[in-house]
N, C-alpha and C. Protein backbone atom coordinates (compact mmCIF):
# COMPACT_ATOMS: atom_id res chain seq x y z
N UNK A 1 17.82 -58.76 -51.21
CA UNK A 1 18.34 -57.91 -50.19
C UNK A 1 19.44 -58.66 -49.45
N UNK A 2 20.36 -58.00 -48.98
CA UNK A 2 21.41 -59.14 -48.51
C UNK A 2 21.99 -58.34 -46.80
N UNK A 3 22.58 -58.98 -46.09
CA UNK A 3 22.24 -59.25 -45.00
C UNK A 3 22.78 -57.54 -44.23
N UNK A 4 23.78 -57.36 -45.07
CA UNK A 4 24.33 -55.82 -44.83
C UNK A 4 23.03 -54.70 -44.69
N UNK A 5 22.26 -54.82 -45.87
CA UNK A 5 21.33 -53.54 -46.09
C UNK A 5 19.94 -53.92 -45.67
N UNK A 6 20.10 -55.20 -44.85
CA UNK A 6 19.14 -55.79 -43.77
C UNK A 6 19.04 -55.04 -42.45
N UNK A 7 20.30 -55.19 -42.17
CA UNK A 7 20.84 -54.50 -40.70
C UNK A 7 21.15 -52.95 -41.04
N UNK A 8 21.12 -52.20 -41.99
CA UNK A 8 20.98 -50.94 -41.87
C UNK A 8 19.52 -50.84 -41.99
N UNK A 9 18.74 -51.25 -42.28
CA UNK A 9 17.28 -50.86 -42.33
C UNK A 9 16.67 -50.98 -40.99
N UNK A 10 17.32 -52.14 -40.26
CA UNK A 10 16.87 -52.02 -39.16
C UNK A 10 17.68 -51.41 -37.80
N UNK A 11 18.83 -51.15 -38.16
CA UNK A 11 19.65 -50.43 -36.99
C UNK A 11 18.95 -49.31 -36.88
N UNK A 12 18.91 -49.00 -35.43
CA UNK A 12 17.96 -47.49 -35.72
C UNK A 12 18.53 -45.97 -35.96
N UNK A 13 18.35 -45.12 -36.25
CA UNK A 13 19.01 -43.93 -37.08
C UNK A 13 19.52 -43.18 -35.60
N UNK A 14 20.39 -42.37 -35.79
CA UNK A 14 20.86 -41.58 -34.60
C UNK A 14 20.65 -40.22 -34.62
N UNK A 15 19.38 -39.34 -34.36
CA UNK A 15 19.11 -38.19 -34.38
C UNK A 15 19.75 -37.19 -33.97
N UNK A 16 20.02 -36.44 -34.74
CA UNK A 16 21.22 -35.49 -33.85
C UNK A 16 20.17 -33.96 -33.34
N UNK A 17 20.43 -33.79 -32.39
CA UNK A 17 19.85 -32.86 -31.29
C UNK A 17 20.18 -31.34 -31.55
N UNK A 18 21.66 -31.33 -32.19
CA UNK A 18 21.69 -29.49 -32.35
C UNK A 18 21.06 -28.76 -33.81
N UNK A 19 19.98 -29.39 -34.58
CA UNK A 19 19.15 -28.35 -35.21
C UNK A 19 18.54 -27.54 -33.68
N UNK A 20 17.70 -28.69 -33.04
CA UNK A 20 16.79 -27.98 -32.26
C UNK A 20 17.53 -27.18 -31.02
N UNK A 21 19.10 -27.56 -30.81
CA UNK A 21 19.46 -26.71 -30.29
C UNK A 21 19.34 -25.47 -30.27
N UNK A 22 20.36 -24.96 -31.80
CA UNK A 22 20.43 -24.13 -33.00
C UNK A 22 19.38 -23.43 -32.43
N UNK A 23 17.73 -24.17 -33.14
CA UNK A 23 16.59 -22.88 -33.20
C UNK A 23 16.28 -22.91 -31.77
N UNK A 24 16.42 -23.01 -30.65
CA UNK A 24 16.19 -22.71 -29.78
C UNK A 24 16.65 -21.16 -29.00
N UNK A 25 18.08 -21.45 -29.60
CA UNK A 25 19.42 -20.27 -28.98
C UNK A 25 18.64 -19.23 -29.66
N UNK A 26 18.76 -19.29 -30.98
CA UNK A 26 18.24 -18.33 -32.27
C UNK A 26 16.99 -17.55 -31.83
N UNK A 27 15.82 -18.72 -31.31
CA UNK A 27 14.18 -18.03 -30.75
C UNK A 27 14.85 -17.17 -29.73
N UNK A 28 15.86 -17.34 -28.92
CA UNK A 28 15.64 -16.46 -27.74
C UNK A 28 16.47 -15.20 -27.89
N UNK A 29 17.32 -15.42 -28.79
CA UNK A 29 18.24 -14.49 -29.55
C UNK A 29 17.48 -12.92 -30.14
N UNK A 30 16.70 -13.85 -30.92
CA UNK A 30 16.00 -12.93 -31.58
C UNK A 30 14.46 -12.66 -30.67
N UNK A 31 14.07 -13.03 -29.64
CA UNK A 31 12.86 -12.82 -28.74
C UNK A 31 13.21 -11.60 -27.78
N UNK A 32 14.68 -11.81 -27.26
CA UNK A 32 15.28 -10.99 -26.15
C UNK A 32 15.35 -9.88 -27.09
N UNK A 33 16.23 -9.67 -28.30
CA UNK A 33 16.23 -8.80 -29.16
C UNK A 33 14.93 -8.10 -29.63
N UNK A 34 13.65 -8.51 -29.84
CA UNK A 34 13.04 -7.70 -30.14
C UNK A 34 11.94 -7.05 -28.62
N UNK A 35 12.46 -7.47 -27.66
CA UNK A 35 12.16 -7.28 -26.49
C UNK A 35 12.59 -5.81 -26.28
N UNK A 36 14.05 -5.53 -26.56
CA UNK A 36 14.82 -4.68 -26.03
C UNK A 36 14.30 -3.30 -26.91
N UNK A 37 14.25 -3.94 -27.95
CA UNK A 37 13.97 -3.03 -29.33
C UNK A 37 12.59 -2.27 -29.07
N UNK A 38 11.38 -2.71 -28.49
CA UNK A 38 10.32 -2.58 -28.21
C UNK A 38 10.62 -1.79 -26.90
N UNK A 39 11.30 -2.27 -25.81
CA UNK A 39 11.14 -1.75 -25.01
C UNK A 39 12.01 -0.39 -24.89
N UNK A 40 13.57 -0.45 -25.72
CA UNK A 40 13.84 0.93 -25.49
C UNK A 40 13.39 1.59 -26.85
N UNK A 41 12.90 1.76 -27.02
CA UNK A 41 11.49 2.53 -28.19
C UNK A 41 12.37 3.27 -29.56
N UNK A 42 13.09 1.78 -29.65
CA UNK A 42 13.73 1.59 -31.33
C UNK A 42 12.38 1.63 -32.31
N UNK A 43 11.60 0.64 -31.21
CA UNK A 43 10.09 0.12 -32.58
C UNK A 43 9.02 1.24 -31.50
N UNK A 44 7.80 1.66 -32.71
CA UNK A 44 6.95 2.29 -31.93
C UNK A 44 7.20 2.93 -30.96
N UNK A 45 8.61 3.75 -30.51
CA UNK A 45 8.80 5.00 -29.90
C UNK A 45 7.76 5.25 -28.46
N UNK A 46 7.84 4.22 -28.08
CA UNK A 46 7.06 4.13 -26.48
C UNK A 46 8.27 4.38 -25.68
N UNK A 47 9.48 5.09 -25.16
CA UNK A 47 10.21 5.15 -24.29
C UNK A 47 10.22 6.53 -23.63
N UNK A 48 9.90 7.39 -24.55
CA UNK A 48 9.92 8.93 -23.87
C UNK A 48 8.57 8.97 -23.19
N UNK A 49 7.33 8.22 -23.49
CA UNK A 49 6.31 8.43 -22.16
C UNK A 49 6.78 7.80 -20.83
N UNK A 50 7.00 6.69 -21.12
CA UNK A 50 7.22 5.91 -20.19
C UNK A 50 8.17 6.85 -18.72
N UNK A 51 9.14 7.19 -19.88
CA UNK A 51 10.42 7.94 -18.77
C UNK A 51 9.91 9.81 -18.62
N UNK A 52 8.63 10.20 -19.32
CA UNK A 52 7.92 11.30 -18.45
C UNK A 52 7.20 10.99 -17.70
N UNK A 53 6.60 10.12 -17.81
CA UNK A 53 5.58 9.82 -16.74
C UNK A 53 6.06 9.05 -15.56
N UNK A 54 7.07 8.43 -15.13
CA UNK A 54 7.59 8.43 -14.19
C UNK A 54 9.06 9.63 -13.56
N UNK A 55 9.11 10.32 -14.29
CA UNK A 55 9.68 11.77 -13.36
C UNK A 55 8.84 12.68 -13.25
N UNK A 56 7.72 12.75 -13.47
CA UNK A 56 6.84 13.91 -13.24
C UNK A 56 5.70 13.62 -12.29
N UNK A 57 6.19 13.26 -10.85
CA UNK A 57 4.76 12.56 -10.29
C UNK A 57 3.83 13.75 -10.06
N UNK A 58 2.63 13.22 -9.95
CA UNK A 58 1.25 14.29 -9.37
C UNK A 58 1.64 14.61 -8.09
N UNK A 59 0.89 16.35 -8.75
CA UNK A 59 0.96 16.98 -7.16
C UNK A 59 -0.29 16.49 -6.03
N UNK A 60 0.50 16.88 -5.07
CA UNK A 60 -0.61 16.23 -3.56
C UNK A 60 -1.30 18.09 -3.33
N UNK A 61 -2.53 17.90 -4.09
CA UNK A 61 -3.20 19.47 -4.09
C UNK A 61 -4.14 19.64 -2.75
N UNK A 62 -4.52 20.37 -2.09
CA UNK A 62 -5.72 20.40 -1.87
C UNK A 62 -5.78 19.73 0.26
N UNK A 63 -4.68 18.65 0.20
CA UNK A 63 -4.38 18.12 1.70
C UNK A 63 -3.56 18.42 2.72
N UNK A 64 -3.98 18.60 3.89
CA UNK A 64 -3.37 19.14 5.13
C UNK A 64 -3.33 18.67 6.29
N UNK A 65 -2.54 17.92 6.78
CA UNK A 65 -2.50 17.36 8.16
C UNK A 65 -1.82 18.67 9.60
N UNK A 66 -3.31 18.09 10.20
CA UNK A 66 -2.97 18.46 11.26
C UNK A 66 -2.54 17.71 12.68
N UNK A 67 -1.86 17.76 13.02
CA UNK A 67 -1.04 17.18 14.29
C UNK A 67 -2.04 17.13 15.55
N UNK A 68 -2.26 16.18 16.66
CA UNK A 68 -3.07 16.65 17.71
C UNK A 68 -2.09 15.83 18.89
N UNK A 69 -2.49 16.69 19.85
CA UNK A 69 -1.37 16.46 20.83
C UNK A 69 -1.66 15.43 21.38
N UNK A 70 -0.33 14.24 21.78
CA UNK A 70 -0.75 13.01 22.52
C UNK A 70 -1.56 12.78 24.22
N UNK A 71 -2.27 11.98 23.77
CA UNK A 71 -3.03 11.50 24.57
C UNK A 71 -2.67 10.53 25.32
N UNK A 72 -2.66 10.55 26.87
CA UNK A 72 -2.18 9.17 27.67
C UNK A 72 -3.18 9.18 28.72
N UNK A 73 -4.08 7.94 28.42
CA UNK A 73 -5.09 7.82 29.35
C UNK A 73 -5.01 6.57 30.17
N UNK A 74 -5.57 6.98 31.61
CA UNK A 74 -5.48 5.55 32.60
C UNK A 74 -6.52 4.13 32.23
N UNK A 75 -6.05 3.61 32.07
CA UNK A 75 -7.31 2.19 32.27
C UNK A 75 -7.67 1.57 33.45
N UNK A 76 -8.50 0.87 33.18
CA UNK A 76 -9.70 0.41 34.52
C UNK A 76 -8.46 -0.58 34.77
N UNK A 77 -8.32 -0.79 36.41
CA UNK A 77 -7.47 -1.68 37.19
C UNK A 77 -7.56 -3.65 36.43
N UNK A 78 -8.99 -3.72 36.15
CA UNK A 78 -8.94 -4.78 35.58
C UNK A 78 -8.58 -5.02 34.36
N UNK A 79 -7.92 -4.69 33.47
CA UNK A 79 -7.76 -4.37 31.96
C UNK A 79 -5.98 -4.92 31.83
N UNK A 80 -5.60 -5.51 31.43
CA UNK A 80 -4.50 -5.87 31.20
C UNK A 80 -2.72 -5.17 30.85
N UNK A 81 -3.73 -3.85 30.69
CA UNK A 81 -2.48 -2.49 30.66
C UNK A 81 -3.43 -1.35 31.70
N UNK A 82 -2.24 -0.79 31.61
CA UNK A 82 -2.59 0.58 32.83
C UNK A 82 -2.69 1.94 32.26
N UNK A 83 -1.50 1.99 31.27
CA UNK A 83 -2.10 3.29 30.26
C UNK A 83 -2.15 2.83 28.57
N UNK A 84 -2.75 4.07 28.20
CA UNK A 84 -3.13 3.78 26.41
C UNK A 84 -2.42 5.01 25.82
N UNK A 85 -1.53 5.22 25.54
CA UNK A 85 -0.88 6.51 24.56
C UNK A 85 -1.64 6.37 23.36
N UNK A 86 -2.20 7.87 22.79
CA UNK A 86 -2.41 7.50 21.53
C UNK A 86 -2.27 9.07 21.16
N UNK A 87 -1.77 8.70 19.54
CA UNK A 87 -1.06 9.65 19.22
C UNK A 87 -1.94 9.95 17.27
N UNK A 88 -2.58 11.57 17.20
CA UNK A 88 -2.69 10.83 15.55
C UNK A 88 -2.81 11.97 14.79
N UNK A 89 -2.96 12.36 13.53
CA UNK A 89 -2.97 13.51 12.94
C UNK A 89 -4.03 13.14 12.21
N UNK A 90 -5.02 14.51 11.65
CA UNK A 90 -6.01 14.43 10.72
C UNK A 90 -6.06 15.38 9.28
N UNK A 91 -6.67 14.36 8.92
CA UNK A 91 -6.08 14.70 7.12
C UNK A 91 -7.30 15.69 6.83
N UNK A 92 -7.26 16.85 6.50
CA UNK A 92 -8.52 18.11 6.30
C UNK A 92 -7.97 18.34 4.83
N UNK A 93 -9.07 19.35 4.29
CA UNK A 93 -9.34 19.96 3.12
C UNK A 93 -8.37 21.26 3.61
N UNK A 94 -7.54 21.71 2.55
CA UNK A 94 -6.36 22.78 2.60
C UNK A 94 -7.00 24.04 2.96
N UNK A 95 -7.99 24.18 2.55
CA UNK A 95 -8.69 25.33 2.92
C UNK A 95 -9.56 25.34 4.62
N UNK A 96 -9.22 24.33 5.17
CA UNK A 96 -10.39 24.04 6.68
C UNK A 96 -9.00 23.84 7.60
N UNK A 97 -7.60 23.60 6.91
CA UNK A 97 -6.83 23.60 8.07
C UNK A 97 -7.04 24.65 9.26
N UNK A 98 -6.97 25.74 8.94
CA UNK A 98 -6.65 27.12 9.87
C UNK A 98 -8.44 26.39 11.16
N UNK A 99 -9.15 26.43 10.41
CA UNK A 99 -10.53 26.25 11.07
C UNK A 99 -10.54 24.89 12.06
N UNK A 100 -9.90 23.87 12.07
CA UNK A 100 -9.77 22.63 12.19
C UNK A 100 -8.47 22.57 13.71
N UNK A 101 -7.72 23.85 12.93
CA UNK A 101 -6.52 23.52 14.14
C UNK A 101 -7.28 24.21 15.50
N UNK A 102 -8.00 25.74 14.86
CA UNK A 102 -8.50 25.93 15.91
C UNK A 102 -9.81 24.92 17.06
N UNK A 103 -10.36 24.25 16.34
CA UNK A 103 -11.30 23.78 17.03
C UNK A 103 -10.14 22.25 17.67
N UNK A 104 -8.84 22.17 17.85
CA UNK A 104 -7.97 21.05 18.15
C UNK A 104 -8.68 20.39 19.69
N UNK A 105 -8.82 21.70 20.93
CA UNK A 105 -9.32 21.60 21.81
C UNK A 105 -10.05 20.67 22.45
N UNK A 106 -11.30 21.11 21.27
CA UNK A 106 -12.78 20.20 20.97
C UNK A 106 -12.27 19.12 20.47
N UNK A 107 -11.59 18.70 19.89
CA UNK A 107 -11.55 17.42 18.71
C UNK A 107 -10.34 16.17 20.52
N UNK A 108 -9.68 17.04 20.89
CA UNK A 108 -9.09 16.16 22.21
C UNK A 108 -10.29 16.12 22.97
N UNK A 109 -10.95 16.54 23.26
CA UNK A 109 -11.95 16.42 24.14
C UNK A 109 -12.78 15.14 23.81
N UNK A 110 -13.71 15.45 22.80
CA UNK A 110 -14.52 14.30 22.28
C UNK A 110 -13.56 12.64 22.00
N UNK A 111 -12.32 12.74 21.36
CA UNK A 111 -11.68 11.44 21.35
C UNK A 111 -11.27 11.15 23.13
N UNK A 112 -11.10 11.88 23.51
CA UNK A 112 -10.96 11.78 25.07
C UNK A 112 -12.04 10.89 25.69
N UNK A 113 -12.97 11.48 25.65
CA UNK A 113 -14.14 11.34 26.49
C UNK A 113 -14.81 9.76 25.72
N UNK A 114 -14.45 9.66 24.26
CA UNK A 114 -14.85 8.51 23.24
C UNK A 114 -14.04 7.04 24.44
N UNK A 115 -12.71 7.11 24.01
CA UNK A 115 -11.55 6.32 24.39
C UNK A 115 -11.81 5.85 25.69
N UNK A 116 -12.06 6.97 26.94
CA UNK A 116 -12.53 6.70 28.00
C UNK A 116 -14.22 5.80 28.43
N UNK A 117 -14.98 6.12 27.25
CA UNK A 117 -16.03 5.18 27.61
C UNK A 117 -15.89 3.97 27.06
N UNK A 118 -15.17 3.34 26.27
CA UNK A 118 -15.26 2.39 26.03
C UNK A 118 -14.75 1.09 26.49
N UNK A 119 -15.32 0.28 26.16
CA UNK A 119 -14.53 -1.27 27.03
C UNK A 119 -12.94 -1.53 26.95
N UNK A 120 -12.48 -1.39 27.93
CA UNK A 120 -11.01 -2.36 27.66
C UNK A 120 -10.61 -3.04 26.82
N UNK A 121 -11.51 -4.05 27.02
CA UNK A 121 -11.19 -5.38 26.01
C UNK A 121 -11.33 -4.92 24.47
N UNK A 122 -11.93 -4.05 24.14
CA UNK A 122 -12.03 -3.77 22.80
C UNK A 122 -10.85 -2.71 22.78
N UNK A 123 -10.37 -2.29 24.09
CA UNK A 123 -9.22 -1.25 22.74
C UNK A 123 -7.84 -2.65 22.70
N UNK A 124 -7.85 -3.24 23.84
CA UNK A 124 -6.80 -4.42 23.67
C UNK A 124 -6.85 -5.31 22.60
N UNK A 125 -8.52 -5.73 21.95
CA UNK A 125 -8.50 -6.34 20.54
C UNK A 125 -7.70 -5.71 19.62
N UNK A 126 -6.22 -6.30 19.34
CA UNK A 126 -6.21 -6.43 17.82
C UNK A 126 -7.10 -5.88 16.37
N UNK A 127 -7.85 -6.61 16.66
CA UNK A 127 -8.71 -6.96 15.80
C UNK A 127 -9.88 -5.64 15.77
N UNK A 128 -10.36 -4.86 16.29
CA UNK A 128 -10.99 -3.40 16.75
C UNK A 128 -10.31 -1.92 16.36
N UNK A 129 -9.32 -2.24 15.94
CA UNK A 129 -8.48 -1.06 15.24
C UNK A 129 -9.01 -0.11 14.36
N UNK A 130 -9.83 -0.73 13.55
CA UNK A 130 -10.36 -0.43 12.38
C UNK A 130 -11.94 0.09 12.59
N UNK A 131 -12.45 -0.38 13.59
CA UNK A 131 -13.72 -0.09 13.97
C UNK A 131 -13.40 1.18 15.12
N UNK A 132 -12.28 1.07 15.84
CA UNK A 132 -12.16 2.70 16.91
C UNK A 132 -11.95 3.05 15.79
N UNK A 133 -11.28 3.66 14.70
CA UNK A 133 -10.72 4.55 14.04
C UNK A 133 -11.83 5.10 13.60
N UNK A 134 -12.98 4.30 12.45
CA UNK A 134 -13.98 5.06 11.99
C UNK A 134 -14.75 5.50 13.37
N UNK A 135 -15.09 5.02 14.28
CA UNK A 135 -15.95 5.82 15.29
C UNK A 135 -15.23 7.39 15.70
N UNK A 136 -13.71 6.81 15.94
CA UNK A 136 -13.30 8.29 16.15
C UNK A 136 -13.00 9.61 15.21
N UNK A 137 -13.26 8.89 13.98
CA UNK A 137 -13.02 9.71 12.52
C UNK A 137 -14.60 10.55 12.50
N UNK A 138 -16.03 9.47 13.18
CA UNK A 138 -17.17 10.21 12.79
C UNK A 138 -17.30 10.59 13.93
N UNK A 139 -16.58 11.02 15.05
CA UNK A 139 -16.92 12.06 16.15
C UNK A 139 -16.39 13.05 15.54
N UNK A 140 -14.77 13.24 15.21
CA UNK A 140 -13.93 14.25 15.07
C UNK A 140 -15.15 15.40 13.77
N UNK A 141 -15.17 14.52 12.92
CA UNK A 141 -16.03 14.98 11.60
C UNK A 141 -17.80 15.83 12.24
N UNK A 142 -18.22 15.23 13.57
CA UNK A 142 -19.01 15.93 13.35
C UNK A 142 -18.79 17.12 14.66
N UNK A 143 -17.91 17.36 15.18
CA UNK A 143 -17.15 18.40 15.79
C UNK A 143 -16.15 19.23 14.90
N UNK A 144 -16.13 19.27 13.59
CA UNK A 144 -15.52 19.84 12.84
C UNK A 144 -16.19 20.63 11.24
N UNK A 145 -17.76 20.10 11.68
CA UNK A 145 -18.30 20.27 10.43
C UNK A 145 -17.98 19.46 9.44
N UNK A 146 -19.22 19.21 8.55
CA UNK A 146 -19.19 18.77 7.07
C UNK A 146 -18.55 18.82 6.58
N UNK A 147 -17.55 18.01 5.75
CA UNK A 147 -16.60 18.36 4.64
C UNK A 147 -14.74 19.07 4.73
N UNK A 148 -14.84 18.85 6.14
CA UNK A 148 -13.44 19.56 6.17
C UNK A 148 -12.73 18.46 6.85
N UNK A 149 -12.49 17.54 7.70
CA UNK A 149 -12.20 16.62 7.65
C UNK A 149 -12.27 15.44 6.93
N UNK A 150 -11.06 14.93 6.38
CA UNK A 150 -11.05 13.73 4.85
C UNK A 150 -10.65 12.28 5.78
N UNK A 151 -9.84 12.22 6.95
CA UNK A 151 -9.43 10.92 7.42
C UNK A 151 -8.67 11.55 9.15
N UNK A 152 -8.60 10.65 9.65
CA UNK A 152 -8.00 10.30 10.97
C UNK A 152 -6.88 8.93 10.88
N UNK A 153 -5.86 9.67 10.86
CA UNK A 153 -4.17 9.03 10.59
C UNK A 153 -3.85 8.54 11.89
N UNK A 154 -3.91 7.53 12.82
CA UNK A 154 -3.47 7.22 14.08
C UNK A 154 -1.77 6.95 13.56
N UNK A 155 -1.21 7.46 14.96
CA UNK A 155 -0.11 7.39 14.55
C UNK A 155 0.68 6.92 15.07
N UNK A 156 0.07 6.82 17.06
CA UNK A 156 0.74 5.72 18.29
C UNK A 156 -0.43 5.49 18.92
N UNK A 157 -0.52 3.90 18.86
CA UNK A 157 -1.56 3.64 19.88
C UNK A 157 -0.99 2.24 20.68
N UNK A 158 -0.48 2.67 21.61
CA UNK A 158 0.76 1.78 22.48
C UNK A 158 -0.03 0.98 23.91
N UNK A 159 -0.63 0.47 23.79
CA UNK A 159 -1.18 0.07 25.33
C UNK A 159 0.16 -0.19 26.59
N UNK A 160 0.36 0.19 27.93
CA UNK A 160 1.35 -0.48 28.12
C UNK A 160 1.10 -0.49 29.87
C-alpha cells in the first residue's frame, strides 16, 4: 500500500446533504398534494357533504323567549351598592309562550320578592351567579307550571 492510498483511506469522505434534501422537498410535495386531493374530494368524493352540511344549519324548532321587564331594586344601606338592575328573558316551550307571557306579572313578583330576601353579600359575590340563577330559574318554573319553562337568560345584572 503506498502512502497516497493510505491517506485516502483515511481522509474522511464528504457526505453530501442534498439526496436528503431532495426527499425531503419531494415528502412534502407529494404529502401537501395528496392532502389537497383528499380534501377537495378528487379522492373519495368527501367535499359535497362537507360543503352541505355547513350551509344548511338546523332549525331552532320548538323555542321562545320571553322578555321580562327590568327590575331596579334598593339595597340595604350596609351593602356596598345602593341599587341592583337586573334585567333577563326566559327561554319556554313554543307552545307555553302565550301562557308564560301572561303569567309575566307573577314571575316579577316572585324574582322580586326572591332578590329582595336575600343577603347582599351574596348578590355582590362574583362567584353566586350561578347559584341565584338556578334558584331563580326554580321559582319562575314553579310559578309557571311543569314543563313550559326550559331556562332563565339573565341579561343585566349591574350592581351600582
Amino acid at each position: 500500500m503506498t502512502v497516497a492510498e493510505a491517506d485516502l483511506e483515511t481522509a474522511p469522505k464528504k457526505s453530501s446533504k442534498k439526496p436528503i434534501l431532495i426527499g425531503l422537498v419531494l415528502a412534502l410535495v407529494l404529502g401537501g398534494g395528496g392532502f389537497y386531493a383528499t380534501w377537495s374530494g378528487l379522492i373519495l368524493g368527501g367535499s359535497d357533504q362537507h360543503e352541505e352540511e355547513g350551509a344548511k344549519p338546523t332549525p331552532l324548532a320548538g323555542i321562545a323567549f320571553v322578555p321580562l321587564d327590568t327590575m331596579v331594586l334598593s339595597l340595604a344601606p350596609d351593602s356596598g351598592s345602593d341599587h341592583l338592575r337586573f334585567t333577563a328573558q326566559v327561554e319556554v316551550v313554543d307552545s307555553a309562550e302565550a301562557d308564560v307571557t301572561l303569567l309575566k306579572p307573577r314571575i316579577l313578583d316572585v324574582l322580586n320578592s326572591y332578590l329582595r330576601a336575600i343577603d347582599t353579600a351574596s348578590i355582590e359575590d362574583p362567584k353566586a351567579m350561578a347559584r341565584l340563577r338556578a334558584q331563580m330559574l326554580r321559582r319562575v318554573q314553579v310559578v309557571t307550571g311543569e314543563g313550559r319553562v326550559r331556562d332563565l337568560l339573565i341579561t343585566e345584572f349591574v350592581l351600582n
